[in-house]
N, C-alpha and C. Protein backbone atom coordinates (compact mmCIF):
# COMPACT_ATOMS: atom_id res chain seq x y z
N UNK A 1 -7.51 -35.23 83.23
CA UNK A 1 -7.12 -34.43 84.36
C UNK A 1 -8.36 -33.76 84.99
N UNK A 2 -9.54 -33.03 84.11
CA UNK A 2 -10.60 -32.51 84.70
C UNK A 2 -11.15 -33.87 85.66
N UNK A 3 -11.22 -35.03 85.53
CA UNK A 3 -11.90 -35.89 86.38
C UNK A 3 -11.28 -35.81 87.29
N UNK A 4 -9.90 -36.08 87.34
CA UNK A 4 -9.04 -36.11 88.48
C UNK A 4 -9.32 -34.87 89.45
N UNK A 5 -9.14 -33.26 88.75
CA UNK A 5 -9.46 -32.71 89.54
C UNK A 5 -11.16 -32.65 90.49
N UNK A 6 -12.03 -33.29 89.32
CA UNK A 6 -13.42 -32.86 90.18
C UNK A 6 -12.49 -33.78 91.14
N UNK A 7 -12.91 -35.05 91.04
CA UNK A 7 -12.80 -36.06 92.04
C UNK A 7 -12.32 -35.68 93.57
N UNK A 8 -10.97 -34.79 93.58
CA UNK A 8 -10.49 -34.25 94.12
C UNK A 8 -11.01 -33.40 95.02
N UNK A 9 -11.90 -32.52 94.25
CA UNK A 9 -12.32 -31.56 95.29
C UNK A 9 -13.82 -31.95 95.61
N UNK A 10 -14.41 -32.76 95.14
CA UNK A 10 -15.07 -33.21 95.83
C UNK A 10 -15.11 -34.08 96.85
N UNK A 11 -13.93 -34.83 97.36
CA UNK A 11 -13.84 -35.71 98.38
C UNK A 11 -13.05 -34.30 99.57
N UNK A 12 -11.81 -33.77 99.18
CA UNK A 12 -11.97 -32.25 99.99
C UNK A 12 -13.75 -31.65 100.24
N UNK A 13 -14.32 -31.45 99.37
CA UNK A 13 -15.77 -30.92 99.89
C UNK A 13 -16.14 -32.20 100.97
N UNK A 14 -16.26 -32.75 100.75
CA UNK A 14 -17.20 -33.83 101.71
C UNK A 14 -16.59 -34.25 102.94
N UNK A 15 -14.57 -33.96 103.32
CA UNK A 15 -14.39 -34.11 104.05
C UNK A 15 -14.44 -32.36 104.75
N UNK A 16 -14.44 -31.94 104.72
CA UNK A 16 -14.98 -30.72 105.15
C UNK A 16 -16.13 -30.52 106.15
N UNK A 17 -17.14 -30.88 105.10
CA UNK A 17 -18.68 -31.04 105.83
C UNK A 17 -18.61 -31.64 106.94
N UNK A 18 -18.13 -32.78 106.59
CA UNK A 18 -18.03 -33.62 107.94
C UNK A 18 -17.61 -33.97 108.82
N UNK A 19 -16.61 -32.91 108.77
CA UNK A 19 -15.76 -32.33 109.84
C UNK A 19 -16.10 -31.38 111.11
N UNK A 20 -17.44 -30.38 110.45
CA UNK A 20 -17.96 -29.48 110.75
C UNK A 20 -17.72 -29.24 112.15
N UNK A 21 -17.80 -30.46 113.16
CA UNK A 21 -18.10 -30.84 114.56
C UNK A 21 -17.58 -32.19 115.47
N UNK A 22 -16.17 -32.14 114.73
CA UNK A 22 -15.37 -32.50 115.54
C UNK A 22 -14.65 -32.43 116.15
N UNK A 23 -14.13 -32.65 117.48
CA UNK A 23 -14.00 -32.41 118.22
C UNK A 23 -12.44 -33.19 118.78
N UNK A 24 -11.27 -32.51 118.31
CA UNK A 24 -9.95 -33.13 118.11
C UNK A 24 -8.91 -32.15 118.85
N UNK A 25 -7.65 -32.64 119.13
CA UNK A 25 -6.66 -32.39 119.72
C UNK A 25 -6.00 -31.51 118.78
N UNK A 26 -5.14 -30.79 119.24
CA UNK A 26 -3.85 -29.93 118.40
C UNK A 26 -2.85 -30.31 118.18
N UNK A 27 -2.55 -30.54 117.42
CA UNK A 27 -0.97 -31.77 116.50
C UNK A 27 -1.33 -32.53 116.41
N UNK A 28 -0.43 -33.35 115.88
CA UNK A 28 -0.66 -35.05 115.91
C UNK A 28 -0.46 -35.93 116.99
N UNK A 29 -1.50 -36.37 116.82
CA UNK A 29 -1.63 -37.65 117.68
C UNK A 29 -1.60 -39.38 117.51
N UNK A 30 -1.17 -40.17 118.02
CA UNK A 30 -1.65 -41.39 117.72
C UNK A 30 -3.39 -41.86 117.68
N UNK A 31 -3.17 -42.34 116.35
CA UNK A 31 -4.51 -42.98 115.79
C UNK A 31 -5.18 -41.53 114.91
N UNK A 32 -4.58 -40.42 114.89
CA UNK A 32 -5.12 -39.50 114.20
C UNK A 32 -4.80 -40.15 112.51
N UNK A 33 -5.02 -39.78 111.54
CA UNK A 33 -5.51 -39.56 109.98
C UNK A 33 -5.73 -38.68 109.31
N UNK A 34 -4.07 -38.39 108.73
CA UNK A 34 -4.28 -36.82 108.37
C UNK A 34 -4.28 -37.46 106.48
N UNK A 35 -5.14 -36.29 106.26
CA UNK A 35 -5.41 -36.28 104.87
C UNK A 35 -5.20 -35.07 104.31
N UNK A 36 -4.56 -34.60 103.02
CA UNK A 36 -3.76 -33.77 102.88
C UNK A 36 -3.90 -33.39 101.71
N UNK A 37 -4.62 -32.62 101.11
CA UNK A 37 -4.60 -32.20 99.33
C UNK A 37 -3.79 -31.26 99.15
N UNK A 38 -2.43 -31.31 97.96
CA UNK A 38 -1.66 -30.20 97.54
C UNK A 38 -1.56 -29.64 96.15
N UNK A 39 -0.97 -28.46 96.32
CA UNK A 39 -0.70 -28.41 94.73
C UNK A 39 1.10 -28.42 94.90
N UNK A 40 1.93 -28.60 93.64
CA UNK A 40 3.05 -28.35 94.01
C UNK A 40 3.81 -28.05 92.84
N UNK A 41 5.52 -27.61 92.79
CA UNK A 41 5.87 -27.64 91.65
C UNK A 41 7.51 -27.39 91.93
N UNK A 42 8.69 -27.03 91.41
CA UNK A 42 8.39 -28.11 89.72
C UNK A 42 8.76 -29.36 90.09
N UNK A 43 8.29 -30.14 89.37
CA UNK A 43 8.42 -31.91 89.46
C UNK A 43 9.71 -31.97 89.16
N UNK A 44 10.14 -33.06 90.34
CA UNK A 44 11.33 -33.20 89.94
C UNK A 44 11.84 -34.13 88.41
N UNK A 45 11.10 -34.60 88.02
CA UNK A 45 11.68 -35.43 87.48
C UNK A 45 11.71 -35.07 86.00
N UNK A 46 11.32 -34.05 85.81
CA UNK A 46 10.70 -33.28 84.31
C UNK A 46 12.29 -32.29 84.51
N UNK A 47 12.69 -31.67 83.47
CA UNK A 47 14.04 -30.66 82.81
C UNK A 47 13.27 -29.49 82.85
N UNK A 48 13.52 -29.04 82.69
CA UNK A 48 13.24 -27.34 82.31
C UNK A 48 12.32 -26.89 81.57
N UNK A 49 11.27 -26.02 81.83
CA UNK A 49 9.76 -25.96 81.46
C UNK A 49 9.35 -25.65 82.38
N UNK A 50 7.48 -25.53 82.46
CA UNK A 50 6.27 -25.55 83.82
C UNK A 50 5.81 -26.94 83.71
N UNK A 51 5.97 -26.99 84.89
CA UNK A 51 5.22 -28.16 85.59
C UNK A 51 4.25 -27.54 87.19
N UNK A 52 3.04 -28.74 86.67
CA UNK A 52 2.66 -27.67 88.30
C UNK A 52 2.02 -29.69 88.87
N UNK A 53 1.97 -30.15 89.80
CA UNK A 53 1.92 -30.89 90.59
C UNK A 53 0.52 -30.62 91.28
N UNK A 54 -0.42 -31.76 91.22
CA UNK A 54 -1.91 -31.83 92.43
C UNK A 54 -1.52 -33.41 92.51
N UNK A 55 -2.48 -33.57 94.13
CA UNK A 55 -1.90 -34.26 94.70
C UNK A 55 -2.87 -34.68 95.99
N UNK A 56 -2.77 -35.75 96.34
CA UNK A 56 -3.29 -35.99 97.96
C UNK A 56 -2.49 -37.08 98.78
N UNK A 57 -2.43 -36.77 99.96
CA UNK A 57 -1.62 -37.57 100.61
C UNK A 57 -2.35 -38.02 102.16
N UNK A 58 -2.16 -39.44 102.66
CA UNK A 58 -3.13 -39.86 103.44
C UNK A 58 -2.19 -40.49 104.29
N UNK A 59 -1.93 -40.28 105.86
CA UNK A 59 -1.31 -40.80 106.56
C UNK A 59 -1.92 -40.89 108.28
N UNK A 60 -1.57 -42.35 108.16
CA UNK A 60 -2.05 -42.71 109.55
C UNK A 60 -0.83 -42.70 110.81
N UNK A 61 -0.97 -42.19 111.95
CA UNK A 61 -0.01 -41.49 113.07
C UNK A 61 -0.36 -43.15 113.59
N UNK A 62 1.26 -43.81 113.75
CA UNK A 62 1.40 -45.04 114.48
C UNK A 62 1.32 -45.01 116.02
N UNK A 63 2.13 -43.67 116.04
CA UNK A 63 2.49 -43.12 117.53
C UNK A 63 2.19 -41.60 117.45
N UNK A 64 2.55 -41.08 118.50
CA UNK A 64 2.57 -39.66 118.27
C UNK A 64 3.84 -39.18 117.34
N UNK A 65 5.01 -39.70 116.97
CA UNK A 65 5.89 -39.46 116.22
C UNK A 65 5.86 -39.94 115.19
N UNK A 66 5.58 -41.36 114.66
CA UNK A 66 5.88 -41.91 113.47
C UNK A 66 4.57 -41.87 112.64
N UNK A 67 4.37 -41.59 111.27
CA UNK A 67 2.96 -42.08 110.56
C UNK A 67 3.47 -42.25 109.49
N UNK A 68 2.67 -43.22 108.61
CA UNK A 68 2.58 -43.59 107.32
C UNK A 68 1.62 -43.76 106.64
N UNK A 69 1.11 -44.10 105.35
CA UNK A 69 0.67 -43.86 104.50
C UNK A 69 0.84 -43.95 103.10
N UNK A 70 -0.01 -42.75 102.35
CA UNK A 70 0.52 -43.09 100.73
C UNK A 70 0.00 -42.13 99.92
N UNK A 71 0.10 -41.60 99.05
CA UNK A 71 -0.12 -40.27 98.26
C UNK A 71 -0.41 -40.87 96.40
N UNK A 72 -0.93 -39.77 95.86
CA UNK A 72 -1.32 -39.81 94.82
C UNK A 72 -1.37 -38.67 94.22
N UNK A 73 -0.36 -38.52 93.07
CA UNK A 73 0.08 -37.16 91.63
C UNK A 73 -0.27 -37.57 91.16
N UNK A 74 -1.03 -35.95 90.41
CA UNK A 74 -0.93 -35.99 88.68
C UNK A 74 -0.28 -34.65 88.30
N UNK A 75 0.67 -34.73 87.48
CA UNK A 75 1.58 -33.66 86.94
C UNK A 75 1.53 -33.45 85.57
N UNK A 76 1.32 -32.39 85.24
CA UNK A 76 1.45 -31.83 83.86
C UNK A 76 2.96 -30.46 84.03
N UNK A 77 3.46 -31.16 82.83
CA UNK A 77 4.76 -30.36 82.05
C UNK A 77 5.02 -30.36 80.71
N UNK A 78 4.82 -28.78 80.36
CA UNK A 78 5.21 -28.46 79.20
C UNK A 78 6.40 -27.86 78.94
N UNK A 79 6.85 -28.34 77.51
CA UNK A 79 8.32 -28.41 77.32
C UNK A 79 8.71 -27.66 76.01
N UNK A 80 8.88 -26.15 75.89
CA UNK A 80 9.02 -26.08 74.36
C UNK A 80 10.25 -26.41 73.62
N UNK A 81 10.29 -27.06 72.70
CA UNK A 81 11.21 -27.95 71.85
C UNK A 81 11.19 -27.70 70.95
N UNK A 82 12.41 -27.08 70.07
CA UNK A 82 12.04 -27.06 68.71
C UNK A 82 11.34 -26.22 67.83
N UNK A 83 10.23 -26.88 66.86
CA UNK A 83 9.39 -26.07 66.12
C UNK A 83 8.03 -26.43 67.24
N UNK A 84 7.96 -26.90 68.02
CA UNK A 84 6.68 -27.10 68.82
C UNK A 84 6.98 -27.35 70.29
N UNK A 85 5.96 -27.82 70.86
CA UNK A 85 6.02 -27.79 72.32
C UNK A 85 6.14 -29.42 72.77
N UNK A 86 6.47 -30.23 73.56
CA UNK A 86 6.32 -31.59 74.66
C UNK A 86 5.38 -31.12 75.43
N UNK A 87 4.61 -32.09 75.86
CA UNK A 87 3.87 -31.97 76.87
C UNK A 87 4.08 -33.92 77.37
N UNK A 88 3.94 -33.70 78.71
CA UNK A 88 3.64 -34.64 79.58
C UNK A 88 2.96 -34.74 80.70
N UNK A 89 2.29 -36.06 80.77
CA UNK A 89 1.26 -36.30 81.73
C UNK A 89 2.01 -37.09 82.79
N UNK A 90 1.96 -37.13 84.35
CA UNK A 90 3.02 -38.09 84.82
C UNK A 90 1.80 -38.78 86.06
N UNK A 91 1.22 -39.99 86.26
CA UNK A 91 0.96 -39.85 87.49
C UNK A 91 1.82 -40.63 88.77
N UNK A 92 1.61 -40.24 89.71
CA UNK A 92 2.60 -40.59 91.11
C UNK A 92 2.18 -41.21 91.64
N UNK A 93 2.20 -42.66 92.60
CA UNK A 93 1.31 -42.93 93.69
C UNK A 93 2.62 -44.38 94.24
N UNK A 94 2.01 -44.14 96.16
CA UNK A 94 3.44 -44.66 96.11
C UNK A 94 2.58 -44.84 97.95
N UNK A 95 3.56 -44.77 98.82
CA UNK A 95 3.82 -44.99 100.07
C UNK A 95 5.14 -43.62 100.48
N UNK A 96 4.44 -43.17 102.11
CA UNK A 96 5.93 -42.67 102.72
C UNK A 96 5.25 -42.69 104.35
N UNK A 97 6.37 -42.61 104.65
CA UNK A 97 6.66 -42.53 106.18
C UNK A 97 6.89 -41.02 106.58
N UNK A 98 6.36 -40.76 107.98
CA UNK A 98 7.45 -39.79 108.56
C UNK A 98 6.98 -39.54 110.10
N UNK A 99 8.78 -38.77 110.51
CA UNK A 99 8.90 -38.84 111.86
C UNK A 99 8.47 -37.17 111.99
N UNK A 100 7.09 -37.02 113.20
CA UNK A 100 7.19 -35.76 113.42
C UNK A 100 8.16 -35.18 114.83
N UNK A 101 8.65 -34.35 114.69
CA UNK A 101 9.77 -34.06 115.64
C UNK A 101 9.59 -32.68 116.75
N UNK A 102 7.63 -32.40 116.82
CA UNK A 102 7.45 -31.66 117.77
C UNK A 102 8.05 -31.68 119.63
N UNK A 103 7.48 -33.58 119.92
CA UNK A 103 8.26 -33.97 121.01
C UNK A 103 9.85 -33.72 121.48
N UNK A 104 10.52 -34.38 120.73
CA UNK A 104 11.82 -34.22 120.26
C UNK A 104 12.47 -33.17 120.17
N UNK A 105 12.00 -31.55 119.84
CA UNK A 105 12.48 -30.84 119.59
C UNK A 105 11.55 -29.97 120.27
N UNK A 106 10.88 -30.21 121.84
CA UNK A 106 10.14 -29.37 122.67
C UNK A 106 9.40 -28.37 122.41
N UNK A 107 8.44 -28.69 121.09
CA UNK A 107 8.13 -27.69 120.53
C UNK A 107 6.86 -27.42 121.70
N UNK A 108 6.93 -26.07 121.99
CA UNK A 108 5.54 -25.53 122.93
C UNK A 108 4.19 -25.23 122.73
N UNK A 109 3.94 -24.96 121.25
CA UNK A 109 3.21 -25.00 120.71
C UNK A 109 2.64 -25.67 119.52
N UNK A 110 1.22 -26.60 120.73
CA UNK A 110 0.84 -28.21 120.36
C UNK A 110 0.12 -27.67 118.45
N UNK A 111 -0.05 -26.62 118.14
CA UNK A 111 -0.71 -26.21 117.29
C UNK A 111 0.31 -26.50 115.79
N UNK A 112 1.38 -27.11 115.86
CA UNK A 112 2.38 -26.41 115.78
C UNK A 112 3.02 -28.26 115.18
N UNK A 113 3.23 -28.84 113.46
CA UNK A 113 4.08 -29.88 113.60
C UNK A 113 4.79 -30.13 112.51
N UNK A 114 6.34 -30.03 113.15
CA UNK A 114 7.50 -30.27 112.04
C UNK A 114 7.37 -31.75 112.12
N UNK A 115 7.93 -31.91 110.89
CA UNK A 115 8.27 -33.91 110.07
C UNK A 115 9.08 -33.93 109.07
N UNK A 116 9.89 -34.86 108.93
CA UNK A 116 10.11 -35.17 108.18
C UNK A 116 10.40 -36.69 107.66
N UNK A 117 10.28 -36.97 106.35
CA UNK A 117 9.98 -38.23 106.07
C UNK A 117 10.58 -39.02 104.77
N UNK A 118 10.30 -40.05 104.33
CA UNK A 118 10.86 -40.59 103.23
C UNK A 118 9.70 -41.31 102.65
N UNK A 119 10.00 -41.40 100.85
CA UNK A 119 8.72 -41.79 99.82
C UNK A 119 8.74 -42.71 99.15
N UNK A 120 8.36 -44.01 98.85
CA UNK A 120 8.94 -44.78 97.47
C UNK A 120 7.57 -44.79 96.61
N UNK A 121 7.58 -45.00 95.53
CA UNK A 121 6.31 -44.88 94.81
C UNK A 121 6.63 -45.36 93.35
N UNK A 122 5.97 -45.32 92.28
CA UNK A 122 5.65 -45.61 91.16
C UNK A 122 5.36 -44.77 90.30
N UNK A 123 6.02 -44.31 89.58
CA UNK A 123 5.81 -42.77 88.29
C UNK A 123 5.35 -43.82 86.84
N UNK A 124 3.93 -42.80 86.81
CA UNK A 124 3.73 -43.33 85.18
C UNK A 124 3.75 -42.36 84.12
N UNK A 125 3.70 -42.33 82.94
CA UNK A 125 4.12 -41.00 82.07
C UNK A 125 3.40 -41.31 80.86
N UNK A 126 2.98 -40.26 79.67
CA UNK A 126 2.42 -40.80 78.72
C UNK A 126 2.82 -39.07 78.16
N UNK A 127 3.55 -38.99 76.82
CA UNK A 127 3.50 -37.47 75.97
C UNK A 127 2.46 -37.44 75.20
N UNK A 128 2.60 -36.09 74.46
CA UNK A 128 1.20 -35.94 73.59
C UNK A 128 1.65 -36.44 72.51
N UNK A 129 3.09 -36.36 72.18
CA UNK A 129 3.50 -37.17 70.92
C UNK A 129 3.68 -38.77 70.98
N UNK A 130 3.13 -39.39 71.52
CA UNK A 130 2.98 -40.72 71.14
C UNK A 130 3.15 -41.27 69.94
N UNK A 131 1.82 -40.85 68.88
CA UNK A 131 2.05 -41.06 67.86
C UNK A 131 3.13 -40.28 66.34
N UNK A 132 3.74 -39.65 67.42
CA UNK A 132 4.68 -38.81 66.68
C UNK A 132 6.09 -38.75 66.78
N UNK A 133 7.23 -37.45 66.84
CA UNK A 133 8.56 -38.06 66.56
C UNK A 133 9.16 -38.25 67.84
N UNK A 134 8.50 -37.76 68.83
CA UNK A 134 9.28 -37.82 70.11
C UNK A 134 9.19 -38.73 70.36
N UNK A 135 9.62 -40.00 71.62
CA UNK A 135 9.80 -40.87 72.05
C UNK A 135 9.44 -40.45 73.67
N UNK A 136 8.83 -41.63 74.19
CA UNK A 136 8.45 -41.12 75.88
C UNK A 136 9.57 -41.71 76.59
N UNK A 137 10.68 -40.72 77.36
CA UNK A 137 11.86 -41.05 77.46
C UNK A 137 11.78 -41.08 79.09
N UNK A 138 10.30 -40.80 79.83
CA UNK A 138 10.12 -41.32 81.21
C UNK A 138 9.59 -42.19 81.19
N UNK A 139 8.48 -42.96 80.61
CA UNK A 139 8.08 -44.27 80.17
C UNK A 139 8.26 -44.92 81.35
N UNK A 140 7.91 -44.52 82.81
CA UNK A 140 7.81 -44.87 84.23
C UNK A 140 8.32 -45.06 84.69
N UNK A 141 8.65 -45.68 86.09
CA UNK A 141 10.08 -46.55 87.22
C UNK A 141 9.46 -46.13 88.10
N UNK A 142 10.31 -46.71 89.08
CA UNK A 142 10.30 -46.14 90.25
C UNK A 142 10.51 -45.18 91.15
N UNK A 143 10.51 -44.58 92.08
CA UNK A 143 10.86 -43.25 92.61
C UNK A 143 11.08 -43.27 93.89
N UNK A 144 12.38 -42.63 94.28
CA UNK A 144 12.05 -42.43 95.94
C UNK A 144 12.52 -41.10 96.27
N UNK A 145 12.18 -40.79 97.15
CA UNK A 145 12.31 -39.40 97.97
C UNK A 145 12.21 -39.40 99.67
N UNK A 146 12.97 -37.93 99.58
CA UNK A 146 12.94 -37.63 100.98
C UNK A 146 12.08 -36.05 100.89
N UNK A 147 11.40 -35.90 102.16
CA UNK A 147 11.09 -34.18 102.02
C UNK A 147 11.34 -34.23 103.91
N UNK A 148 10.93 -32.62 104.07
CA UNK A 148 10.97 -31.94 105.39
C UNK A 148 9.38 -31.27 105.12
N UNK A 149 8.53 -30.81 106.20
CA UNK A 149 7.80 -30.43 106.34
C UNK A 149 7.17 -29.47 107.49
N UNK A 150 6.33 -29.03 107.54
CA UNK A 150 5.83 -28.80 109.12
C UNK A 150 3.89 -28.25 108.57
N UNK A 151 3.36 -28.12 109.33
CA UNK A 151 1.97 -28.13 109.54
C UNK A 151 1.52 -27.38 110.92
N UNK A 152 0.74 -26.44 110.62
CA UNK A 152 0.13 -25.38 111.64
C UNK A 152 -1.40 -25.76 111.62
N UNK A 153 -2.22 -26.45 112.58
CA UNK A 153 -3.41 -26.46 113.07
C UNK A 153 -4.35 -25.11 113.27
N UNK A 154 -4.63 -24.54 112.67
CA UNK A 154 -5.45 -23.00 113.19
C UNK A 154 -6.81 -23.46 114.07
N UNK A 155 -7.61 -25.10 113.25
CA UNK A 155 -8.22 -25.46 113.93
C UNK A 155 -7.95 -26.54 114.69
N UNK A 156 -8.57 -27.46 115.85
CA UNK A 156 -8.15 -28.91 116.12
C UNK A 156 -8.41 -29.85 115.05
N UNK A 157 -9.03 -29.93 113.48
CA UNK A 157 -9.18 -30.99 112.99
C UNK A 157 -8.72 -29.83 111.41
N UNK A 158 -8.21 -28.85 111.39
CA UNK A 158 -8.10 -28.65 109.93
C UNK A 158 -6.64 -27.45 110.52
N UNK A 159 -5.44 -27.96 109.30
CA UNK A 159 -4.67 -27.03 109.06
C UNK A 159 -4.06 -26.57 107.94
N UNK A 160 -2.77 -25.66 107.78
CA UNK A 160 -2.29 -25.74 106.73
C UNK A 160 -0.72 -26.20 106.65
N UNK A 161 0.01 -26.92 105.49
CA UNK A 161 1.50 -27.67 105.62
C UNK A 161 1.72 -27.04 104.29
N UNK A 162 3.53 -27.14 104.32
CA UNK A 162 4.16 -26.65 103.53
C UNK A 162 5.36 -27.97 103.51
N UNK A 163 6.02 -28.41 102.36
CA UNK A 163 6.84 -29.02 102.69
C UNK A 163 7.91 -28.74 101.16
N UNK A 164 8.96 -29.11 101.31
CA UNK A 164 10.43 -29.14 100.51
C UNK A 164 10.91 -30.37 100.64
N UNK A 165 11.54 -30.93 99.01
CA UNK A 165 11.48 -32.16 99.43
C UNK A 165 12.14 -32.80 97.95
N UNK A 166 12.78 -33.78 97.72
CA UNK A 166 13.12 -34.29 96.46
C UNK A 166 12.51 -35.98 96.48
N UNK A 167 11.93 -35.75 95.23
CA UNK A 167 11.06 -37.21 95.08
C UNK A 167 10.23 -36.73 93.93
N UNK A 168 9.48 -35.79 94.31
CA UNK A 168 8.20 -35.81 93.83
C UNK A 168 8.27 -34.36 92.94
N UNK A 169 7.76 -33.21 94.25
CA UNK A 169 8.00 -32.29 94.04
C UNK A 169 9.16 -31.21 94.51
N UNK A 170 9.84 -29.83 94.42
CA UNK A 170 10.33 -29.48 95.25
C UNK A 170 9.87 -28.22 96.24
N UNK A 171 9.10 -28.02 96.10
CA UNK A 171 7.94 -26.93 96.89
C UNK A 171 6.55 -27.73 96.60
N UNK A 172 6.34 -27.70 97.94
CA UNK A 172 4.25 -28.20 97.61
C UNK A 172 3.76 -27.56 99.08
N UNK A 173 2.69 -27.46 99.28
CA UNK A 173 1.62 -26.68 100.10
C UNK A 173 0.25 -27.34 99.95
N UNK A 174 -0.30 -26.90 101.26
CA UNK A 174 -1.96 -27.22 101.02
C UNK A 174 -2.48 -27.14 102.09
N UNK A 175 -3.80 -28.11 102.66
CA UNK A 175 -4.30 -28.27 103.49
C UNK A 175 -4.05 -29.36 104.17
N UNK A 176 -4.52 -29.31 105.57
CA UNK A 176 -4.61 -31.13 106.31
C UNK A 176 -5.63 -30.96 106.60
N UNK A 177 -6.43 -31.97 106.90
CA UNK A 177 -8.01 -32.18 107.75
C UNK A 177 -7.21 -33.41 108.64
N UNK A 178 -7.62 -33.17 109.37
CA UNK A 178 -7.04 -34.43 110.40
C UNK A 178 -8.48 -35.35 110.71
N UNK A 179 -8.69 -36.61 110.22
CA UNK A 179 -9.93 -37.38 110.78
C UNK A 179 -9.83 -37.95 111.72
């Protein structure tokens, strides 16, 4: 997980930098590329416990309404059981779509973008008891989801999104950089 996270924030650092001085529109647009690092929680797919959800999600705007793309979790949940604790590792990575509905719903302020969308993806899982009595009873599949979202631009190429949603997570947040 520490690799995962450097990795993480170092491609956030570097898209940052190089952002410094660009020179972009407010909302989405066609041919824009929003890239999206979150944290989120609780996973849906884990029972009762903490789980906390990181994450990035990368979507290309077909039109000014429709974009797609594809995202990538890693989730940790701990589970106390018993005389000891579960723990699980889960990672996510998949494809989703979504329709933003600023046009549609006359929103006046271009700064300003609701969406919502649908997810299919691939869950992988691994416990700490492997070699022990538990059994890994997510042992992967498939996944799909729907969420709602929206996203506020403060700048033309960097904002912040919030979204609700069943698939993945059910609260997540973060940033966009729009490339």
């Amino acid at each position: 997980m520490k690799k995962f996270v450097s990795m993480l924030a170092g491609a956030v650092l570097l898209i940052v930098i190089s952002q410094a001085n660009v020179n972009a529109q407010d909302g989405v647009a066609k041919g824009d590329f929003l890239l999206s690092p979150f944290i989120g929680g609780p996973y849906v797919y884990a029972g009762s416990g903490f789980s906390f959800t990181l994450g990035v999600t990368g979507e290309y705007a077909f039109t000014d309404e429709i974009s797609g793309g594809g995202y990538l979790a890693f989730t940790r949940w701990d589970y106390g059981y018993g005389s000891g604790d579960i723990g699980y590792n889960f990672v996510d990575f998949g494809v989703r779509a979504s329709y933003h509905f600023a046009k549609l719903l006359k929103v006046s302020n271009k700064k300003f973008d609701p969406y919502a969308g649908a997810s299919l993806g691939f869950n992988s899982s691994k416990n700490d008891y492997n070699n022990g009595p538990y059994d890994d009873i997510y042992d992967g599949g498939v996944r799909g989801g729907l969420y709602a979202g929206a996203r506020y631009f403060w700048k033309p190429n960097m904002g912040v999104f919030g979204e609700v949603g069943f698939g993945l997570t059910v609260l997540s947040g973060g940033i966009t950089f729009k490339l």
